[in-house]
Protein backbone atom coordinates (compact mmCIF):
# COMPACT_ATOMS: atom_id res chain seq x y z
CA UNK A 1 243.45 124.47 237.54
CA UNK A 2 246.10 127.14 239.18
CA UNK A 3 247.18 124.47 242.00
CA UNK A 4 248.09 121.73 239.74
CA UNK A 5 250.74 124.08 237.83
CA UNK A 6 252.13 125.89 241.11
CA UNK A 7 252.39 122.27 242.97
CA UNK A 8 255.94 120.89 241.52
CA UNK A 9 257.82 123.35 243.10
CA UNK A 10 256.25 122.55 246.44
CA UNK A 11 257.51 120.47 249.45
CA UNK A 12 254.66 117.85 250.56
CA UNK A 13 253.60 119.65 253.27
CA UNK A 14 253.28 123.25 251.36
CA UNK A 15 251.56 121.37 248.59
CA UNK A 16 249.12 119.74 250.94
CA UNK A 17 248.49 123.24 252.30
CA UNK A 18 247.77 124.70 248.43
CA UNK A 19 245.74 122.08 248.16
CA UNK A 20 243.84 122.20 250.86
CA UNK A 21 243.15 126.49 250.28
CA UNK A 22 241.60 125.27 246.86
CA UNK A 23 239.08 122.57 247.87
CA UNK A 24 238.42 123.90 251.53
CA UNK A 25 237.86 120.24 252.63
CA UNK A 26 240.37 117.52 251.55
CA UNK A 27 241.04 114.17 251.67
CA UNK A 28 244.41 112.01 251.74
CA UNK A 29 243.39 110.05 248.61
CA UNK A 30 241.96 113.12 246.74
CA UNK A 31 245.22 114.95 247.38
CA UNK A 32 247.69 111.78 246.52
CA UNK A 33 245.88 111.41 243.07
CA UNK A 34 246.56 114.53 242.10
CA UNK A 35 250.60 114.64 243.88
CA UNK A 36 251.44 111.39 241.63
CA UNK A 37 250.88 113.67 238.40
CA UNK A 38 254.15 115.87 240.28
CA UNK A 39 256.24 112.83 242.36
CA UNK A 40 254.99 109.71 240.54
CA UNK A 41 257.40 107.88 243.24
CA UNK A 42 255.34 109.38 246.78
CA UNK A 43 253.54 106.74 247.83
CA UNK A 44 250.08 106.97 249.12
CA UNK A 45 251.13 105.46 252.40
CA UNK A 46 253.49 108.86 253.18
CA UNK A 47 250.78 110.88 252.45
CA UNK A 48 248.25 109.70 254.95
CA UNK A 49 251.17 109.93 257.60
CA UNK A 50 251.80 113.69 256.54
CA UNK A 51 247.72 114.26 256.81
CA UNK A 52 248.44 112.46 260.28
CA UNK A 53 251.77 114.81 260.88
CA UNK A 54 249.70 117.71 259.79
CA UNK A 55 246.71 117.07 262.47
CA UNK A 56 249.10 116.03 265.13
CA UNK A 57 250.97 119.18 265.37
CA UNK A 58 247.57 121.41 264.63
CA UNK A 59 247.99 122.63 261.13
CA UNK A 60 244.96 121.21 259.84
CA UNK A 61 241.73 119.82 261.48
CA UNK A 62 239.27 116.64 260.58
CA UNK A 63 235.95 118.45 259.39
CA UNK A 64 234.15 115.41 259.17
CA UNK A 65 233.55 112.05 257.47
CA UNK A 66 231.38 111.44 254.41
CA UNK A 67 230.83 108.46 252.40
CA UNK A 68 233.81 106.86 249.38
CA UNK A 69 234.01 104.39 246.93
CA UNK A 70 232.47 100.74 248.69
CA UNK A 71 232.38 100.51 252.09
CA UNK A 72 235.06 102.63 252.64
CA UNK A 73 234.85 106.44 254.74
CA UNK A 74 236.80 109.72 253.43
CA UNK A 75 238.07 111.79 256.57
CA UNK A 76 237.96 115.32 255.57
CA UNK A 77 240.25 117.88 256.87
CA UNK A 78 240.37 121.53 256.30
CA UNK A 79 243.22 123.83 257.42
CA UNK A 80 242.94 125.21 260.93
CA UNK A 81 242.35 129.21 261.44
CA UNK A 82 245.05 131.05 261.47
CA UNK A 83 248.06 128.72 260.52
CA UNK A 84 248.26 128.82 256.38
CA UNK A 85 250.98 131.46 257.21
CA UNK A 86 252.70 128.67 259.57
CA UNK A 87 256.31 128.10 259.18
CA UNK A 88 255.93 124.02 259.91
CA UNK A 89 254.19 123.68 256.58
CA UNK A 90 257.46 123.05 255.03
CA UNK A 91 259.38 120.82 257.13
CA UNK A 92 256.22 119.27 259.27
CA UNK A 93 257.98 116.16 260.58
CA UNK A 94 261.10 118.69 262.40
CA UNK A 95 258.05 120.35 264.40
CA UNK A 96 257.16 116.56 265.59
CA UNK A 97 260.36 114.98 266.02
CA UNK A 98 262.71 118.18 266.62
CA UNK A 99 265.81 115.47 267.68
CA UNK A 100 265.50 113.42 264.47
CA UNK A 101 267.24 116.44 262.32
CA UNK A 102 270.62 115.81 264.40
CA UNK A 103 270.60 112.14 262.59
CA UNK A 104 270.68 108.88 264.73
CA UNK A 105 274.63 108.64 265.40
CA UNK A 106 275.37 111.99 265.95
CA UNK A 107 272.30 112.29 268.57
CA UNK A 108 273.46 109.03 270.56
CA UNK A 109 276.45 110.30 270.64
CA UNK A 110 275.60 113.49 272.31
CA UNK A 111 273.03 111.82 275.03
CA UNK A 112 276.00 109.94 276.12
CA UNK A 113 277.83 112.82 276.79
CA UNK A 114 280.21 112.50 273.31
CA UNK A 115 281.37 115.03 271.12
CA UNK A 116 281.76 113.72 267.85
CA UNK A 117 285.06 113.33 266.42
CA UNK A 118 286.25 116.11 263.48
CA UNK A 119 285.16 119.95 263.57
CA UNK A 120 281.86 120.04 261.90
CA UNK A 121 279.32 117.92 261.84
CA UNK A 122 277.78 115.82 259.58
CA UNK A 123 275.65 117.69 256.87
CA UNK A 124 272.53 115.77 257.85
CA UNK A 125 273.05 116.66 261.26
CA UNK A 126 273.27 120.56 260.88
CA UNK A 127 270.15 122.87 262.03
């Protein structure tokens, strides 16, 4: 399969998004079974909450549900029209939570009205 090779060099959310364009309708588990074979370390726990990120900020869409393994039910998603082009795919969670990429110290310091000492800021706090 074409995905699997072109996945490693992928961010989470790009690779969900390749992912996604092969099957047409995906599932969190389906998609974390084949990520471990690339990040061994992801754990399937940050994957659901990126398929959660993902719906939440419209990227992709619950099709429907369809029976698993046991008693348990797969939630299917598919990529919403028009948004495979989408910028978010690769950094989902700053479209979400735009303040958390200025880094907790640096962003109280600024709501109470602080400029942080030194010229530039911290790396993790740059946009």
């Amino acid at each position: 399969m074409s995905m699997l090779n072109s996945l490693s060099d992928l961010t989470l959310g790009e690779a969900i998004r390749e992912y996604l364009r092969t099957v047409r309708e995906g599932y969190a588990y389906g998609f974390w079974k084949i990520w471990q074979q690339f990040k061994k370390t992801s754990s399937y726990r940050s994957v659901q909450n990126y398929f959660w990120t993902l719906k939440e900020i419209g990227l992709i869409r619950f099709v429907r549900e369809c029976k698993g393994k046991g008693n348990f039910r797969r939630r299917l998603y598919s990529i919403t029209e028009g948004m495979e082009a989408s910028e978010f795919w690769r950094d989902p969670l700053s479209e979400l939570y735009p303040r958390a990429a200025l880094g907790d110290k640096y962003y109280a310091m600024l709501e109470k009205g602080l400029k942080p000492k030194g010229g530039r800021r911290p790396k993790y706090a740059r946009t």
